[in-house]
C-alpha atoms as a PDB file:
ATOM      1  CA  UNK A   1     -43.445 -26.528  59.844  1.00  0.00           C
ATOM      2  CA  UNK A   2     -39.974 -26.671  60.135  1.00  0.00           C
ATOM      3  CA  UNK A   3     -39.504 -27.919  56.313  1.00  0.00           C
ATOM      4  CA  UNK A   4     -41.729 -25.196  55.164  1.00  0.00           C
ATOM      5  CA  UNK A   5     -39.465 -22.685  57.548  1.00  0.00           C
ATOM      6  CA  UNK A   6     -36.081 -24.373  55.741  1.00  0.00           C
ATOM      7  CA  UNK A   7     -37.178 -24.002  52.163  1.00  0.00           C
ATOM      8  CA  UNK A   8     -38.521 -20.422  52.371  1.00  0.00           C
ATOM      9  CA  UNK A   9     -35.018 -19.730  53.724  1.00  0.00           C
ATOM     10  CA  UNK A  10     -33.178 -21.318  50.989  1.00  0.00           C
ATOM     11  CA  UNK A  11     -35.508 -19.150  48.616  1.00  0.00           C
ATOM     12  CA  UNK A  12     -34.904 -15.883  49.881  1.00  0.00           C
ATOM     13  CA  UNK A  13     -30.794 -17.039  49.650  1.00  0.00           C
ATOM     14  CA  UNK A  14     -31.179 -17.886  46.510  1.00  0.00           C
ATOM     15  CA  UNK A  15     -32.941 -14.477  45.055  1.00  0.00           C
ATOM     16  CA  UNK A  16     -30.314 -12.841  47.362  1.00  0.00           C
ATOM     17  CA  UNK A  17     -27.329 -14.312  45.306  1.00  0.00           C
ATOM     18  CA  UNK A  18     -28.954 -13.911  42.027  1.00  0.00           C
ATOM     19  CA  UNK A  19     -29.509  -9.958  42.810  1.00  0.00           C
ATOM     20  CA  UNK A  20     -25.898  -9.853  44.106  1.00  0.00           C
ATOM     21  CA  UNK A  21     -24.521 -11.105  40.254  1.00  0.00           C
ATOM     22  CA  UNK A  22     -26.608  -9.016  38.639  1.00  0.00           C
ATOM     23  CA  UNK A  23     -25.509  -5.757  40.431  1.00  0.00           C
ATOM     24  CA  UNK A  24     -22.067  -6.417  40.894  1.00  0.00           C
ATOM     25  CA  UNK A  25     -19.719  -4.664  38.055  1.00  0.00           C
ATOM     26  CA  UNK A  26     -17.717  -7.028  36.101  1.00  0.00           C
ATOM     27  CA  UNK A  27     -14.025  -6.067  36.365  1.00  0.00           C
ATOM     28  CA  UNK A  28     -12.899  -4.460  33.016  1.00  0.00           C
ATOM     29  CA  UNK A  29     -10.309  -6.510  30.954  1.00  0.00           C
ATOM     30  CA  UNK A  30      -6.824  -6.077  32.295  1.00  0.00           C
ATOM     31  CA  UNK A  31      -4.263  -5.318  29.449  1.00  0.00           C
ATOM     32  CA  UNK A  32      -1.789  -8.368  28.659  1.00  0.00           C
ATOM     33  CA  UNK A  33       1.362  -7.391  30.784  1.00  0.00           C
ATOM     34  CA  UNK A  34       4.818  -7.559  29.310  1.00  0.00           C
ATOM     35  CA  UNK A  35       6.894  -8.601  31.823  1.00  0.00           C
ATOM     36  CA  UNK A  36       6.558  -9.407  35.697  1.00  0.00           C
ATOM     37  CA  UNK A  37       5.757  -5.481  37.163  1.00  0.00           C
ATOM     38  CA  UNK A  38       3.981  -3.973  33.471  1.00  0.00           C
ATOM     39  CA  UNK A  39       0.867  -2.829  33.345  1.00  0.00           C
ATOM     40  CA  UNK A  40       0.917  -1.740  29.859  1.00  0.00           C
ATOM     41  CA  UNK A  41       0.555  -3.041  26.904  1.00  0.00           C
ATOM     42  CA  UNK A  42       3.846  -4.509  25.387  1.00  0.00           C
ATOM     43  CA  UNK A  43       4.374  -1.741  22.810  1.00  0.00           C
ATOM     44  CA  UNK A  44       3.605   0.892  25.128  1.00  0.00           C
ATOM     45  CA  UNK A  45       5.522  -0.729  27.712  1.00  0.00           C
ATOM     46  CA  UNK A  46       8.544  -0.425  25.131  1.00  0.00           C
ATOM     47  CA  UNK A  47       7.531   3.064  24.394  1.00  0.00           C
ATOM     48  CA  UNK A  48       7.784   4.072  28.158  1.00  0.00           C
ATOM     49  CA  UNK A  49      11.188   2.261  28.805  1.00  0.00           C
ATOM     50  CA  UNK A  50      12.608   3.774  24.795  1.00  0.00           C
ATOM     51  CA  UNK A  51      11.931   7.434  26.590  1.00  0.00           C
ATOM     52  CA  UNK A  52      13.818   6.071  30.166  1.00  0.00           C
ATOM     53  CA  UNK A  53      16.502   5.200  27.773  1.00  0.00           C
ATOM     54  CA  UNK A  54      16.203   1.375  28.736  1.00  0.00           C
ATOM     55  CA  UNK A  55      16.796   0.148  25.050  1.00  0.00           C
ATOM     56  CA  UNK A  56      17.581  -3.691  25.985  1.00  0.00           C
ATOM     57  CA  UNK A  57      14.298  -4.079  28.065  1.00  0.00           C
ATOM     58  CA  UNK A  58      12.575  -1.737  25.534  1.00  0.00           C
ATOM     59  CA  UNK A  59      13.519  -3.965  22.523  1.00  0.00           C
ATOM     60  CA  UNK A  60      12.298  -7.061  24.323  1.00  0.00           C
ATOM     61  CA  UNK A  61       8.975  -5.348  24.506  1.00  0.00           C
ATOM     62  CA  UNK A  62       8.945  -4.841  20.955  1.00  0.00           C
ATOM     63  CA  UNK A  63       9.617  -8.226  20.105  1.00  0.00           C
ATOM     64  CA  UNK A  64       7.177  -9.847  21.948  1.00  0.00           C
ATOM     65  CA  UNK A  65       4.502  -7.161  20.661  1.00  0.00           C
ATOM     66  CA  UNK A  66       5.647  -8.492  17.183  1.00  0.00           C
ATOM     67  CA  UNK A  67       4.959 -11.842  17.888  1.00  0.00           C
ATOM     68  CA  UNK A  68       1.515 -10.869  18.602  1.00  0.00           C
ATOM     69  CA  UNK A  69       1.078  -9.304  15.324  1.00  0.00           C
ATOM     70  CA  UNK A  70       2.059  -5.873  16.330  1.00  0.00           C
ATOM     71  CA  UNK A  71       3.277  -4.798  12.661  1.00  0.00           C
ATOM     72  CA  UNK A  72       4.741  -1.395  13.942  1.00  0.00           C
ATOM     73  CA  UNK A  73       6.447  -3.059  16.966  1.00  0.00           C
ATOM     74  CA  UNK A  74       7.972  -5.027  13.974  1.00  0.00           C
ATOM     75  CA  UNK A  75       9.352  -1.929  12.538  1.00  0.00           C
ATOM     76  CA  UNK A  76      10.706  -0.432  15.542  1.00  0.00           C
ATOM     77  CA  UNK A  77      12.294  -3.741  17.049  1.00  0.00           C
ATOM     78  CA  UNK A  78      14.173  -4.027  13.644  1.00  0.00           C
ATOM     79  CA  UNK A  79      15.382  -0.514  14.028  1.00  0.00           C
ATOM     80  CA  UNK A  80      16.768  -0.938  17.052  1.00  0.00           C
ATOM     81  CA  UNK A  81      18.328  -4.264  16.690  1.00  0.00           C
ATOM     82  CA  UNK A  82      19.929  -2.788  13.686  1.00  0.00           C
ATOM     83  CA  UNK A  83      21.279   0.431  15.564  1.00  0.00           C
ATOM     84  CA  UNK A  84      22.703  -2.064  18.267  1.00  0.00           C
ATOM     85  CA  UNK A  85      24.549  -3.762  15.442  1.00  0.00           C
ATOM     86  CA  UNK A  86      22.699  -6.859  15.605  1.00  0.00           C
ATOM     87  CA  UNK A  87      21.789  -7.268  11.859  1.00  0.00           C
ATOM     88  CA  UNK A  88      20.607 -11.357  12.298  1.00  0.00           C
ATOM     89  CA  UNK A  89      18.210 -10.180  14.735  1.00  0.00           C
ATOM     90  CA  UNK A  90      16.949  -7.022  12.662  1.00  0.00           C
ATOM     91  CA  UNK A  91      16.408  -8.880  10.121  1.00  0.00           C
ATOM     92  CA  UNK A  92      13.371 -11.101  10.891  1.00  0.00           C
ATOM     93  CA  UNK A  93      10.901  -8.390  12.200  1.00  0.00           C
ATOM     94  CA  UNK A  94      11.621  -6.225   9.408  1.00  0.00           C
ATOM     95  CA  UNK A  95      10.954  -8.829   7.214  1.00  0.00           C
ATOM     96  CA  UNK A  96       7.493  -8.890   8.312  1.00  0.00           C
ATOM     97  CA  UNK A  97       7.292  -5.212   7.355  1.00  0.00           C
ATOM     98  CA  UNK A  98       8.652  -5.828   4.290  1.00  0.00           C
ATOM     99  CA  UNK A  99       6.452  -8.904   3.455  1.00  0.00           C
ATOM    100  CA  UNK A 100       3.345  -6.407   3.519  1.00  0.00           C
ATOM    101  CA  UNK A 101       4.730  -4.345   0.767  1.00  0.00           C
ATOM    102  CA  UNK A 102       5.682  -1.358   2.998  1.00  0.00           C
ATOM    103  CA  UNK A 103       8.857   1.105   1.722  1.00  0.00           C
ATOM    104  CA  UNK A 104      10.541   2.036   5.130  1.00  0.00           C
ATOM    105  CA  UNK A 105      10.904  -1.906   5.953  1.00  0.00           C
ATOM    106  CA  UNK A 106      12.816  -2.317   2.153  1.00  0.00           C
ATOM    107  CA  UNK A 107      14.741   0.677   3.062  1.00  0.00           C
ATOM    108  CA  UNK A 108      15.880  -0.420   6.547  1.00  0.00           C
ATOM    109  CA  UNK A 109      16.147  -4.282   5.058  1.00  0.00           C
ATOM    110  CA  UNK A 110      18.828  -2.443   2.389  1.00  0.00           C
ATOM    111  CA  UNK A 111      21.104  -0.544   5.296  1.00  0.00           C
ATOM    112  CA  UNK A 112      20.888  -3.882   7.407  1.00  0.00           C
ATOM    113  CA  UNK A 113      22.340  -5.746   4.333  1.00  0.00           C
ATOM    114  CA  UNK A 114      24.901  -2.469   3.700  1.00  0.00           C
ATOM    115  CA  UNK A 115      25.918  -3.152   6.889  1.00  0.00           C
ATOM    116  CA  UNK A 116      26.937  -6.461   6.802  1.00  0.00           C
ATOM    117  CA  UNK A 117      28.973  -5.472   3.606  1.00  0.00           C
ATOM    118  CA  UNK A 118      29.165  -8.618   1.615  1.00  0.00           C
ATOM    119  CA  UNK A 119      28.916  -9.057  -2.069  1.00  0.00           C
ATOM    120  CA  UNK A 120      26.199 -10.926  -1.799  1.00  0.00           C
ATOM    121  CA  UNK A 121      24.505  -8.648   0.999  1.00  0.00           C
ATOM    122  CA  UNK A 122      25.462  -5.331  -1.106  1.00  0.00           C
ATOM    123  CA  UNK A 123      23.398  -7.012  -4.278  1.00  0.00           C
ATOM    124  CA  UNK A 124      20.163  -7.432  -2.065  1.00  0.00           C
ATOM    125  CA  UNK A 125      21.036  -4.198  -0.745  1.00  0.00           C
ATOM    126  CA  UNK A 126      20.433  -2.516  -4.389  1.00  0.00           C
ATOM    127  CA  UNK A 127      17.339  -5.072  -4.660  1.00  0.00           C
ATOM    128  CA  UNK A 128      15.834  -3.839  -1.966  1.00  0.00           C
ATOM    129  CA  UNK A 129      16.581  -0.240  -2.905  1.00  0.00           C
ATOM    130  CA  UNK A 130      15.235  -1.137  -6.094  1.00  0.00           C
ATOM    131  CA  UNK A 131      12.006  -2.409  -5.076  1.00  0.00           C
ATOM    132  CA  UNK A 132      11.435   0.313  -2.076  1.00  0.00           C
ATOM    133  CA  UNK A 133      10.551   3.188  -4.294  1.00  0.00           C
ATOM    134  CA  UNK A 134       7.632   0.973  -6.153  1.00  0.00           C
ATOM    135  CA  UNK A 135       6.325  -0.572  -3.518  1.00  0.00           C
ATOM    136  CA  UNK A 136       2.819   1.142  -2.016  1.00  0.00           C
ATOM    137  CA  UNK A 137       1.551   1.140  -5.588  1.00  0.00           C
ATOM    138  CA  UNK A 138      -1.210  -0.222  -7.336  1.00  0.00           C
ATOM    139  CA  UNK A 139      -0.955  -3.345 -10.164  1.00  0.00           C
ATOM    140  CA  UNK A 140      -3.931  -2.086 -12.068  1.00  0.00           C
ATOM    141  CA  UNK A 141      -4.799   1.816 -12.552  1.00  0.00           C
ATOM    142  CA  UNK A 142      -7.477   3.444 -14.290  1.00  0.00           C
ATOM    143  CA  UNK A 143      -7.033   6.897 -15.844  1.00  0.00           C
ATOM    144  CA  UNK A 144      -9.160   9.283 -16.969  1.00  0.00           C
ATOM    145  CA  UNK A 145      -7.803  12.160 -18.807  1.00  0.00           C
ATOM    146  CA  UNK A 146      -8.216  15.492 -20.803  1.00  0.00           C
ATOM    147  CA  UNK A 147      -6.144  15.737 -24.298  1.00  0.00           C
ATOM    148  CA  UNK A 148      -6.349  19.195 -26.161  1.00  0.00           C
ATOM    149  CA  UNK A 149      -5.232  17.902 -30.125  1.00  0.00           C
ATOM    150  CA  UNK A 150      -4.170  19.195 -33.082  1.00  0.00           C
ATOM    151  CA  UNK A 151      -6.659  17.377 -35.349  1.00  0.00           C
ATOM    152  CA  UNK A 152     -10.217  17.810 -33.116  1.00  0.00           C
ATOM    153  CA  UNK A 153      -9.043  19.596 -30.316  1.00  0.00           C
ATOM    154  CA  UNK A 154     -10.696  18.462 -27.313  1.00  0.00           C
ATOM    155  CA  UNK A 155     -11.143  15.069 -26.401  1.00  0.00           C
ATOM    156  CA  UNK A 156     -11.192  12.548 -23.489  1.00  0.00           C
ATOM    157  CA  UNK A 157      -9.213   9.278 -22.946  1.00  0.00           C
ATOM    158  CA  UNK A 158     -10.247   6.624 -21.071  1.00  0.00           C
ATOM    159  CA  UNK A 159      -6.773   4.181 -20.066  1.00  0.00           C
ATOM    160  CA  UNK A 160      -6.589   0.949 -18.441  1.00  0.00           C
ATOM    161  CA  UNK A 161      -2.601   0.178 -16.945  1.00  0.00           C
ATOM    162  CA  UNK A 162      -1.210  -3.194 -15.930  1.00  0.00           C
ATOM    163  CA  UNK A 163       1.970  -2.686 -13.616  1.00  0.00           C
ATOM    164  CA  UNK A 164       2.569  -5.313 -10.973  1.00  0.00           C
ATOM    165  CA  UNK A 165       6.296  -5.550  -9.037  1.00  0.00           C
ATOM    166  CA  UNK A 166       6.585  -9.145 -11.504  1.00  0.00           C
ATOM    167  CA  UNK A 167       7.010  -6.372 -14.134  1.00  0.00           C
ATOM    168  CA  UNK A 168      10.870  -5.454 -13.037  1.00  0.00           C
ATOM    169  CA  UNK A 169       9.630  -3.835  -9.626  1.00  0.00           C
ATOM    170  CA  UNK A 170       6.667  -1.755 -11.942  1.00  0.00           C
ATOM    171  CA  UNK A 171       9.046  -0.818 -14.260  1.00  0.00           C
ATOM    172  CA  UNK A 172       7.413  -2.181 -17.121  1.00  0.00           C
ATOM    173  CA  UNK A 173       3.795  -1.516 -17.727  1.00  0.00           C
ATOM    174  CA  UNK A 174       0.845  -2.340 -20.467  1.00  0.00           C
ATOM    175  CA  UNK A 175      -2.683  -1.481 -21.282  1.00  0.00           C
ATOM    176  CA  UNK A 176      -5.365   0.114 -23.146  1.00  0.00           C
ATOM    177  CA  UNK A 177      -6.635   3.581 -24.039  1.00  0.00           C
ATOM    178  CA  UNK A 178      -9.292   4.569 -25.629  1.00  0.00           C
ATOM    179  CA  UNK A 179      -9.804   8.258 -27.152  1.00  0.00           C
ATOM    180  CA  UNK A 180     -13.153  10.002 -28.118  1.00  0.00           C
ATOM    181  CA  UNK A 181     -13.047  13.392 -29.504  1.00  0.00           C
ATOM    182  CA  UNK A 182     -15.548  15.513 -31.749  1.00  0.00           C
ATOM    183  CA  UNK A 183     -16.164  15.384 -34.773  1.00  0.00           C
ATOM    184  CA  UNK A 184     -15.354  11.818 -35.529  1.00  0.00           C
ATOM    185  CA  UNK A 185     -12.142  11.101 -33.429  1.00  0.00           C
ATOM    186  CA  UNK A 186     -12.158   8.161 -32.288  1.00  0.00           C
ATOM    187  CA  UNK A 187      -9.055   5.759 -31.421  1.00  0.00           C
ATOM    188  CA  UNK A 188      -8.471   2.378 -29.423  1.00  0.00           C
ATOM    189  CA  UNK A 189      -5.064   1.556 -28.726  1.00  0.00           C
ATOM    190  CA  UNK A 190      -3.083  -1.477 -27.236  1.00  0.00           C
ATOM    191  CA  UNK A 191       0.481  -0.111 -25.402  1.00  0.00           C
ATOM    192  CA  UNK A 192       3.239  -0.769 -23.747  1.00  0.00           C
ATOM    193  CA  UNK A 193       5.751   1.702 -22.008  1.00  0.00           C
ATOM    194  CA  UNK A 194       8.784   1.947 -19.503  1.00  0.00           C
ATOM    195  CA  UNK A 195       8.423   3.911 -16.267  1.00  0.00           C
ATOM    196  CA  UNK A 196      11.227   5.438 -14.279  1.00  0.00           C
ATOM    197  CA  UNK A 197      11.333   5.645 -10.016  1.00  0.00           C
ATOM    198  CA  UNK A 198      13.128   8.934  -9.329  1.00  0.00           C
ATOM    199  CA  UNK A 199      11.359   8.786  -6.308  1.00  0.00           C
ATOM    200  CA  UNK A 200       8.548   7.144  -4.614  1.00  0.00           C
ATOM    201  CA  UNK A 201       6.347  10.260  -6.121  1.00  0.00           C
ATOM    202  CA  UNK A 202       7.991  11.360  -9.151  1.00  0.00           C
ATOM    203  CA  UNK A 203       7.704   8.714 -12.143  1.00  0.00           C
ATOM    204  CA  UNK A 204       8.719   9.789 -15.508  1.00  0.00           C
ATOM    205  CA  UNK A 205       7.617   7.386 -18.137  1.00  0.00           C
ATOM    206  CA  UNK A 206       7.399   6.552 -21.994  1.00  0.00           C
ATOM    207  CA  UNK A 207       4.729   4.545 -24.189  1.00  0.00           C
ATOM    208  CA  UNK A 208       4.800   3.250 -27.400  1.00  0.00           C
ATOM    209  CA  UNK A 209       0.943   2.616 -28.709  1.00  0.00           C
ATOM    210  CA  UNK A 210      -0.645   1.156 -31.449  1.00  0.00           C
ATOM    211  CA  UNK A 211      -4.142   0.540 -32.592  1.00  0.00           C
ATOM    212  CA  UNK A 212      -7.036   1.553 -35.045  1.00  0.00           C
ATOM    213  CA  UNK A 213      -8.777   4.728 -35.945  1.00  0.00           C
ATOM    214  CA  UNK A 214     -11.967   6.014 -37.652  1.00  0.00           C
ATOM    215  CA  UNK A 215     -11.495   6.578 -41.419  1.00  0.00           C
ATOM    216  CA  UNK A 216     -14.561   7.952 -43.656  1.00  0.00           C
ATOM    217  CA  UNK A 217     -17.124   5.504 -41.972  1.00  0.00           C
ATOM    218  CA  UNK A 218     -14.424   2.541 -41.697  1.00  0.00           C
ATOM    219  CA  UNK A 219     -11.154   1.829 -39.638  1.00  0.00           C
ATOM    220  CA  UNK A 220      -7.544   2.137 -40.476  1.00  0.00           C
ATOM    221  CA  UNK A 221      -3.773   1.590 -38.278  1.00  0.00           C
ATOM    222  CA  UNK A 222      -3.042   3.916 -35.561  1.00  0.00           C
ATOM    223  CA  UNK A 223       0.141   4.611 -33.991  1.00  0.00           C
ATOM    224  CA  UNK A 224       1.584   6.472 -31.477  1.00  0.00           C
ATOM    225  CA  UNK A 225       3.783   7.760 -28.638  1.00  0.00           C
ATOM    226  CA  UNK A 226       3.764   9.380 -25.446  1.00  0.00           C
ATOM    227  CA  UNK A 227       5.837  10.471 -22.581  1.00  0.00           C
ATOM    228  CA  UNK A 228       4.569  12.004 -19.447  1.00  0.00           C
ATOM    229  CA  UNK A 229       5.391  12.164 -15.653  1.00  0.00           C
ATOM    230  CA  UNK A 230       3.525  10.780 -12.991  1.00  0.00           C
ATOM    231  CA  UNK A 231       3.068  12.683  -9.975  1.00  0.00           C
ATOM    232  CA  UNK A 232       1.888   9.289  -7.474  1.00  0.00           C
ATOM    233  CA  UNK A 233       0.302   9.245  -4.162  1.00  0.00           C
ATOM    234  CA  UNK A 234       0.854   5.525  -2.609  1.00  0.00           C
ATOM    235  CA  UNK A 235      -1.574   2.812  -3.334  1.00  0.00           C
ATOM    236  CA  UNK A 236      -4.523   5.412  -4.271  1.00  0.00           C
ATOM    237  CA  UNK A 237      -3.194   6.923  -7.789  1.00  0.00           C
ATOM    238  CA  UNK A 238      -1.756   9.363  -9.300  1.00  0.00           C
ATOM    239  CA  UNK A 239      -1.409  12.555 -11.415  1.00  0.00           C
ATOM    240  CA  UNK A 240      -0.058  12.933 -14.939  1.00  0.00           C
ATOM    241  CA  UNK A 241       0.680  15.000 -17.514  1.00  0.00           C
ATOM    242  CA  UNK A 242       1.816  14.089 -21.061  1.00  0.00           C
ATOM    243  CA  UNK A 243       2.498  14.956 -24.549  1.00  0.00           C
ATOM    244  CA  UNK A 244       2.446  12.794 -27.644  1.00  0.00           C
ATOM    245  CA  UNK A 245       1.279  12.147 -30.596  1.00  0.00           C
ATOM    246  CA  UNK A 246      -0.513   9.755 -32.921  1.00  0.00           C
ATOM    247  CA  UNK A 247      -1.986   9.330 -36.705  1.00  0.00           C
ATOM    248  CA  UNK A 248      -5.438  10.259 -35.045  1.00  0.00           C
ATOM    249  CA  UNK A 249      -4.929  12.663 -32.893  1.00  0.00           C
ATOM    250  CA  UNK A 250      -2.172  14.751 -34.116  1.00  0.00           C
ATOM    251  CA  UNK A 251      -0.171  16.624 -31.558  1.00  0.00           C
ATOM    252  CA  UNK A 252      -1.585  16.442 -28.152  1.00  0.00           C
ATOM    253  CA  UNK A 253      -0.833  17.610 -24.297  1.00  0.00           C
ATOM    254  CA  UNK A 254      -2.584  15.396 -21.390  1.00  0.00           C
ATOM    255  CA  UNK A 255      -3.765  15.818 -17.988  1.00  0.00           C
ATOM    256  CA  UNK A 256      -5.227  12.812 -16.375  1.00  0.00           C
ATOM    257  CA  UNK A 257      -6.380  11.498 -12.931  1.00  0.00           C
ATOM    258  CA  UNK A 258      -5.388   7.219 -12.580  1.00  0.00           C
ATOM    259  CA  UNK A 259      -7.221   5.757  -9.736  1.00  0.00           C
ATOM    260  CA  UNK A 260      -6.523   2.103  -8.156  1.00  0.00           C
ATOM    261  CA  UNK A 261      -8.040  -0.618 -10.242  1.00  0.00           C
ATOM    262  CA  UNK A 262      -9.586  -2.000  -6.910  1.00  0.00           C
ATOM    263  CA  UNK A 263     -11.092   1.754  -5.916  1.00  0.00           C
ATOM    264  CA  UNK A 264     -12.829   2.525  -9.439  1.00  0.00           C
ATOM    265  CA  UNK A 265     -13.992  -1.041  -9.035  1.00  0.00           C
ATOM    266  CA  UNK A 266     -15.741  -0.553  -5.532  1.00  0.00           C
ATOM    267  CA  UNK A 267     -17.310   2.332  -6.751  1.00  0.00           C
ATOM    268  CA  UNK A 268     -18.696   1.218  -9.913  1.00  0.00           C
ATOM    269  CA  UNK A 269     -20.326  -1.808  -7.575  1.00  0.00           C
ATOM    270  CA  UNK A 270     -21.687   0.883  -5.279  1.00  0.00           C
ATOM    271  CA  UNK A 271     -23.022   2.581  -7.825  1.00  0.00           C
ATOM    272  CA  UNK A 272     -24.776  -0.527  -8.858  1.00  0.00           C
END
């Protein structure tokens, strides 16, 4: 009797703690603390102590947010090591930045080397300058434009461009084009051209193209040239509009749409 007594009592303890862990709220997650006395977050905890004007403390915060992959506490640590003058420090988290391809980190990467004044430093300085309004932009771009010629009037063109930074910082860029065009227009062209960074969205540029054309039912040399402006919108694409000319064509004005490679590419596999 009394071992029956015992083990319906250790039953009903048991159900009672298995009720009591199933309807007891788990604690939500707290957020990693900064420093002894944070509750935040470290980049918010640097926010908070930027607006007390606490910018030692604050900066710490923003380093140790960077460490945990924190690409904008990156940016704004190198800021404000640079502002306090200490370039060696500035230097590292901004290189993180910079390492992703973004333009303010080149930028800020150029003043920290301005800074420092050197011959050497003022050289990467103008590197960096150099490479800031490119960067953000895609290697491969596909274009799709409108020509109105002298010789068929209108016709389409169909481009493929090749410009990576191992080009002289997208400087330098190649491709193909293709142009159809009623009645019988028809040219493919290889070309090559020079493009010029007057800003990160203004890109006035020059081709040289050569190719084949439709003759009386057989093919004969084509050759070309073109300059235009690109009017670019970061890593998506761009707008353009160009004049040129070529043996096919005649005369011709441009307006075209170029789309990053990678895009076109993810929507021609969703389309499949």
């Amino acid at each position: 009797m009394f071992r029956t007594m015992t083990r319906w009592r250790l039953l009903v303890m048991c159900l009672f703690g298995m009720t009591a862990c199933v309807t007891t709220p788990t604690a939500p997650p707290v957020p990693a603390s900064c420093e002894p006395g944070a509750l935040l977050p470290c980049a918010q905890w640097g926010q908070k102590l930027l607006r007390e004007g606490d910018r030692y403390r604050a900066t710490e915060a923003f380093a140790k947010a960077c460490e945990e992959g924190d690409l904008s506490a990156c940016m704004t640590e190198g800021e404000l090591r640079k502002e306090a003058g200490d370039y060696n420090g500035a230097e590292r988290p901004l290189r993180k930045v910079y390492d992703t391809g973004q333009e303010s980190a080149a930028i800020a990467l150029a003043e920290v080397h301005e800074a420092r004044g050197g011959p050497m430093d003022l050289q990467l300085a103008s590197d960096f300058r150099h490479e800031a309004l490119a960067l953000n932009k895609p290697d491969t771009e596909v274009v799709f434009a409108l020509r109105v010629t002298s010789e068929a009037g209108a016709a389409t063109e169909l481009s493929f461009n090749l410009q990576p930074m191992a080009f002289n910082d997208r400087r330098l860029g190649f491709g193909l084009n293709t142009v159809l065009g009623p009645p019988d227009l028809f040219e493919i062209n290889g070309f090559g051209g020079y493009q010029h960074y007057v800003s990160p969205w203004f890109v006035p540029y020059a081709r040289l193209m050569m190719g084949a054309r439709s003759v009386g039912g057989g093919s004969a040399l084509n050759v070309g040239g073109e300059a235009g402006a690109k009017l670019a919108w970061e890593d998506i694409g761009h707008i353009n509009v160009a004049t040129g000319v070529s043996i096919a064509s005649g005369g011709y004005f441009s307006v075209g749409l170029g789309l990053n490679g990678l895009i076109v590419l993810a929507l021609l596999l969703q389309v499949r």
